[in-house]
C-alpha atoms as a PDB file:
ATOM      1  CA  UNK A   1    -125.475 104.669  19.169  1.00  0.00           C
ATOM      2  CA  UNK A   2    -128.897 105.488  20.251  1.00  0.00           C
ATOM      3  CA  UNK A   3    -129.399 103.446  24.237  1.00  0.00           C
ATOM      4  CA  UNK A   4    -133.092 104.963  24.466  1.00  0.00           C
ATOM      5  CA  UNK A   5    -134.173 101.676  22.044  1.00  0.00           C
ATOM      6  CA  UNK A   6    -137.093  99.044  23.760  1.00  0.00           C
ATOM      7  CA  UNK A   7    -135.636  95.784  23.687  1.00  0.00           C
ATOM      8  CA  UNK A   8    -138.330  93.917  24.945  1.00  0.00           C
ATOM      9  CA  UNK A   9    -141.757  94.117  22.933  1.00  0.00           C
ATOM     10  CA  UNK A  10    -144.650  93.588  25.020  1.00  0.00           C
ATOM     11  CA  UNK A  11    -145.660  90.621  22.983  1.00  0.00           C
ATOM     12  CA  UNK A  12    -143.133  88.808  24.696  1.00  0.00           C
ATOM     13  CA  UNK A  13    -143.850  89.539  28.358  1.00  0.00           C
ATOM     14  CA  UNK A  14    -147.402  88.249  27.314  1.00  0.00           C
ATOM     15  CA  UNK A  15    -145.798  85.071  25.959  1.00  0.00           C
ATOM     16  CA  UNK A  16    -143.402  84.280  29.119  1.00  0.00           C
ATOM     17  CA  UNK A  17    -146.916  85.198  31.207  1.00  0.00           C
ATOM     18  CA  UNK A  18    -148.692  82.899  29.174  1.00  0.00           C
ATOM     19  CA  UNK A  19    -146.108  79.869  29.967  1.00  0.00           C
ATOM     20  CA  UNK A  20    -146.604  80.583  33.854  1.00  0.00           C
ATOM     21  CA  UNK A  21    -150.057  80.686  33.221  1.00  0.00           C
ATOM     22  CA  UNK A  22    -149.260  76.984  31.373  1.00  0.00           C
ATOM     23  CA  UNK A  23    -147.895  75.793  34.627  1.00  0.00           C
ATOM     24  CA  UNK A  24    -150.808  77.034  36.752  1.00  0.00           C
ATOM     25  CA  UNK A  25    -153.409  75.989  34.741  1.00  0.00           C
ATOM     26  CA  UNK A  26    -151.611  72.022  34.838  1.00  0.00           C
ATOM     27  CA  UNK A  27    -151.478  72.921  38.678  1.00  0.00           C
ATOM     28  CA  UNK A  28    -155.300  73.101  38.971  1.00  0.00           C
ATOM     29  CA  UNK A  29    -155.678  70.262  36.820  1.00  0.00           C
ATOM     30  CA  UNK A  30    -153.558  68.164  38.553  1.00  0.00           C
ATOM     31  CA  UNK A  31    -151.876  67.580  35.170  1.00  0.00           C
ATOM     32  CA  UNK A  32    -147.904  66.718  35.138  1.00  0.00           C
ATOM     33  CA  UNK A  33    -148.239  66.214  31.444  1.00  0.00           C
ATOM     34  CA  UNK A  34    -149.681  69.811  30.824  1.00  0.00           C
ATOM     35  CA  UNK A  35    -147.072  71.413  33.847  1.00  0.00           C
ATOM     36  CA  UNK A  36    -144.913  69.739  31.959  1.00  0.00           C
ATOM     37  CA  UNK A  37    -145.439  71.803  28.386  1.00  0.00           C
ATOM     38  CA  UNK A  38    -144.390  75.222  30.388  1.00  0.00           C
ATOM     39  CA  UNK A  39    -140.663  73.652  31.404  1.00  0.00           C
ATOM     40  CA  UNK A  40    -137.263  72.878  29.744  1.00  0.00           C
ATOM     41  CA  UNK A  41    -136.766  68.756  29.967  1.00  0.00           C
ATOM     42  CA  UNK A  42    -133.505  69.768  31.718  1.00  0.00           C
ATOM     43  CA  UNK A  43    -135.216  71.900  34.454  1.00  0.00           C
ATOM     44  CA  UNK A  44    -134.352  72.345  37.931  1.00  0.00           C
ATOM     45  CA  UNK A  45    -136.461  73.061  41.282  1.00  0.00           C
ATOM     46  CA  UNK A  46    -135.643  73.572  44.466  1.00  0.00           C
ATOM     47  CA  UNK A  47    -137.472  74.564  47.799  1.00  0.00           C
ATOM     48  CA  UNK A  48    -139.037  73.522  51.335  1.00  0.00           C
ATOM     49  CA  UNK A  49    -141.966  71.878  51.444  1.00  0.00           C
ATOM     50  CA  UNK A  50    -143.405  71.283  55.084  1.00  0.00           C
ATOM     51  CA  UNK A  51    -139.722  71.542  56.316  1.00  0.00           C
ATOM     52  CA  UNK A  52    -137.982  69.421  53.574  1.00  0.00           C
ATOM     53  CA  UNK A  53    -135.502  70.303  50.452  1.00  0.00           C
ATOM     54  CA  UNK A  54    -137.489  69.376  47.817  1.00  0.00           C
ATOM     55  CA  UNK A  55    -134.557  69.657  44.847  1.00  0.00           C
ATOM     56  CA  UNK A  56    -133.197  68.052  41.862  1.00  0.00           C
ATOM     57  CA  UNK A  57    -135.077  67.541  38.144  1.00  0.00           C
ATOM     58  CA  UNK A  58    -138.263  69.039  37.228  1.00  0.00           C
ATOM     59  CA  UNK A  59    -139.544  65.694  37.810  1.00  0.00           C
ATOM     60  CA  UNK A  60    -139.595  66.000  41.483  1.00  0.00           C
ATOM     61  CA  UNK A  61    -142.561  68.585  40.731  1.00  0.00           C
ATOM     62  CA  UNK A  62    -144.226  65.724  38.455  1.00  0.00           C
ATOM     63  CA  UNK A  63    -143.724  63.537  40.935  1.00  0.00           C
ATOM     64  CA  UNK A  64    -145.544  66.227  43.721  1.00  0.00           C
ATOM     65  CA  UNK A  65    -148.506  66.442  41.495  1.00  0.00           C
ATOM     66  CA  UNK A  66    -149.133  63.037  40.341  1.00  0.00           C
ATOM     67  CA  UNK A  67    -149.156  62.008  44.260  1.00  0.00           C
ATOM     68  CA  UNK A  68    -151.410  64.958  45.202  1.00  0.00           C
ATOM     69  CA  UNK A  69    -153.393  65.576  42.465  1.00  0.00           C
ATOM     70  CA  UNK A  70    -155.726  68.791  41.365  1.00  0.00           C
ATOM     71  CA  UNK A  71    -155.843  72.083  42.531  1.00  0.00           C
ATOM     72  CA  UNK A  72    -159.200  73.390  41.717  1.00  0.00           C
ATOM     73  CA  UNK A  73    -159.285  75.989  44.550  1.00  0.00           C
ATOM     74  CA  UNK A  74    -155.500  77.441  43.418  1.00  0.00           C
ATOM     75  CA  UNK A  75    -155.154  81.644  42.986  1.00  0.00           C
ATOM     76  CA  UNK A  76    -152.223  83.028  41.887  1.00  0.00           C
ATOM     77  CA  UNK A  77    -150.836  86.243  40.403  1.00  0.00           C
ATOM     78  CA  UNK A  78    -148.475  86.309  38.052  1.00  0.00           C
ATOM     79  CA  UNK A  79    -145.817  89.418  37.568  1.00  0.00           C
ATOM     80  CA  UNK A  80    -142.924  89.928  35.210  1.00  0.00           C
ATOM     81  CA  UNK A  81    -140.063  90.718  37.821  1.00  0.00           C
ATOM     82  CA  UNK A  82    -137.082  90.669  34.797  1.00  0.00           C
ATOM     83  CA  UNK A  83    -137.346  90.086  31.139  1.00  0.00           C
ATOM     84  CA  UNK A  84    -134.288  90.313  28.174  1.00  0.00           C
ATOM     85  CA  UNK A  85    -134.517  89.456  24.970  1.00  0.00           C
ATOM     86  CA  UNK A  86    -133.506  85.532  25.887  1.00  0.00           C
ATOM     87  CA  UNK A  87    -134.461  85.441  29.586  1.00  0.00           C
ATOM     88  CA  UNK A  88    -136.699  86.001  32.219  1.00  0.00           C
ATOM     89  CA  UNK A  89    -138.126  85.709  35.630  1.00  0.00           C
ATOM     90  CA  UNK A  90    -141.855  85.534  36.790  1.00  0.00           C
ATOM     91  CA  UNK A  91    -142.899  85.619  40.484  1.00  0.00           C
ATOM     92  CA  UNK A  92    -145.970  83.151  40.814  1.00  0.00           C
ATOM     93  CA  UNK A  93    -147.806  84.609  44.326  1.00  0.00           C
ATOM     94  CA  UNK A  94    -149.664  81.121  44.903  1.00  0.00           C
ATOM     95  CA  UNK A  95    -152.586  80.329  47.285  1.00  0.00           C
ATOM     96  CA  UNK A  96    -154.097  77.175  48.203  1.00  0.00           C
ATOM     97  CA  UNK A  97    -152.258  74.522  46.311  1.00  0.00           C
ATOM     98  CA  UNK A  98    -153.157  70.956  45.917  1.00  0.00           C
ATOM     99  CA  UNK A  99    -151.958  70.624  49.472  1.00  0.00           C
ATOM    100  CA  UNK A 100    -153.457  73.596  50.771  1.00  0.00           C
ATOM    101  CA  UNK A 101    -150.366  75.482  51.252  1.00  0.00           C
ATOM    102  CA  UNK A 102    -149.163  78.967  50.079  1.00  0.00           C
ATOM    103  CA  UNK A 103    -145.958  79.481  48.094  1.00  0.00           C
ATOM    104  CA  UNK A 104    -144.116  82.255  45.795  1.00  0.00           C
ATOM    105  CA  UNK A 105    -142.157  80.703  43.313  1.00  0.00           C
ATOM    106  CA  UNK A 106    -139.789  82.076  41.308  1.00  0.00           C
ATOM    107  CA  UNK A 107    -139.411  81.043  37.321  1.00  0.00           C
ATOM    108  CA  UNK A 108    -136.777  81.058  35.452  1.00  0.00           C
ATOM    109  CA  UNK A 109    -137.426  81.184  31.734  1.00  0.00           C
ATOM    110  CA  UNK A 110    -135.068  81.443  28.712  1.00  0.00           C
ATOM    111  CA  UNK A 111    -136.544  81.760  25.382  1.00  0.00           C
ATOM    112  CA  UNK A 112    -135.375  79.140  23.077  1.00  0.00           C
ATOM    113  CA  UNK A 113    -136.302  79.094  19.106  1.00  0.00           C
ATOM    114  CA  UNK A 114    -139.526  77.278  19.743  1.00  0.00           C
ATOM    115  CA  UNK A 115    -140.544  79.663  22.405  1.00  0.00           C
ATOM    116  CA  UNK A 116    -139.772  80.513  26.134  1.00  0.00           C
ATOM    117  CA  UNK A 117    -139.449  77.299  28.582  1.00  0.00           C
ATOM    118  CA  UNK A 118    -138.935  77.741  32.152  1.00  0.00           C
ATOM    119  CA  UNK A 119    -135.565  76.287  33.181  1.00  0.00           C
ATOM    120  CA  UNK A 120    -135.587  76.698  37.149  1.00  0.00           C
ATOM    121  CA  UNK A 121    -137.831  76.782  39.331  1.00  0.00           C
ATOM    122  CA  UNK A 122    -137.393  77.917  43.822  1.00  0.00           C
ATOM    123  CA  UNK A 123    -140.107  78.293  45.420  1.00  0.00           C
ATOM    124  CA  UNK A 124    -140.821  79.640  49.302  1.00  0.00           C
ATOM    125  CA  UNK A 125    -143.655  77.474  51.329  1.00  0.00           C
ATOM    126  CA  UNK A 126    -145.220  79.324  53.879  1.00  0.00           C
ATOM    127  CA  UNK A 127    -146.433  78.202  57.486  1.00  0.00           C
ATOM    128  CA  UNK A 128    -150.430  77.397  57.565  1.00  0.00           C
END
């Protein structure tokens, strides 16, 4: 058996970049419908924000942008920390969300037959 074989082609840490990409870009539009394209409908979240667990269904993070709206100002970059054939995880270094506040988050993506769909999501606020 021959172990020096690439399991991942690079055509698929484009497409799990792409799908964090999905849930900035529905970020900066304020969008919970277009967020809502990059996730599994059985995602999870957790994380602080200002203080508080924030946890539960993917919803919660619908819920977050549908009370606070766009994020036109938002930066981010996006890096590849893990990737298998069937999963992965993307750091998402975030600045200046629709709140103004600063986060990493951390996705969890599994690649499904229609395509990769993040299925968790925990996420670090930090102080202003």
């Amino acid at each position: 058996m021959n172990s020096n074989i690439k399991a991942v082609p690079t055509s698929q840490y484009d497409a799990v970049i792409a799908v964090a990409q999905q849930y900035v870009d529905g970020l900066r539009a304020g969008s919970s419908e277009g967020v809502a394209q990059a996730f599994h409908r059985d995602a999870v979240m957790y994380g602080f924000t200002n203080g508080e667990l924030l946890g539960g269904p993917i919803s919660n993070l619908f819920d977050f942008i549908n009370t606070n709206g766009k994020a036109p100002d938002i930066t981010t970059r996006l890096d590849v920390l893990a990737i298998t054939p069937t999963t992965a995880v993307v750091r998402v270094d975030m600045e200046k969300d629709a709140i103004g506040a600063n986060y990493n988050d951390y996705l969890t993506l599994i690649r499904l037959a229609d395509g990769w769909k993040v299925i968790a999501k925990v996420y670090h606020q930090f102080a202003a």
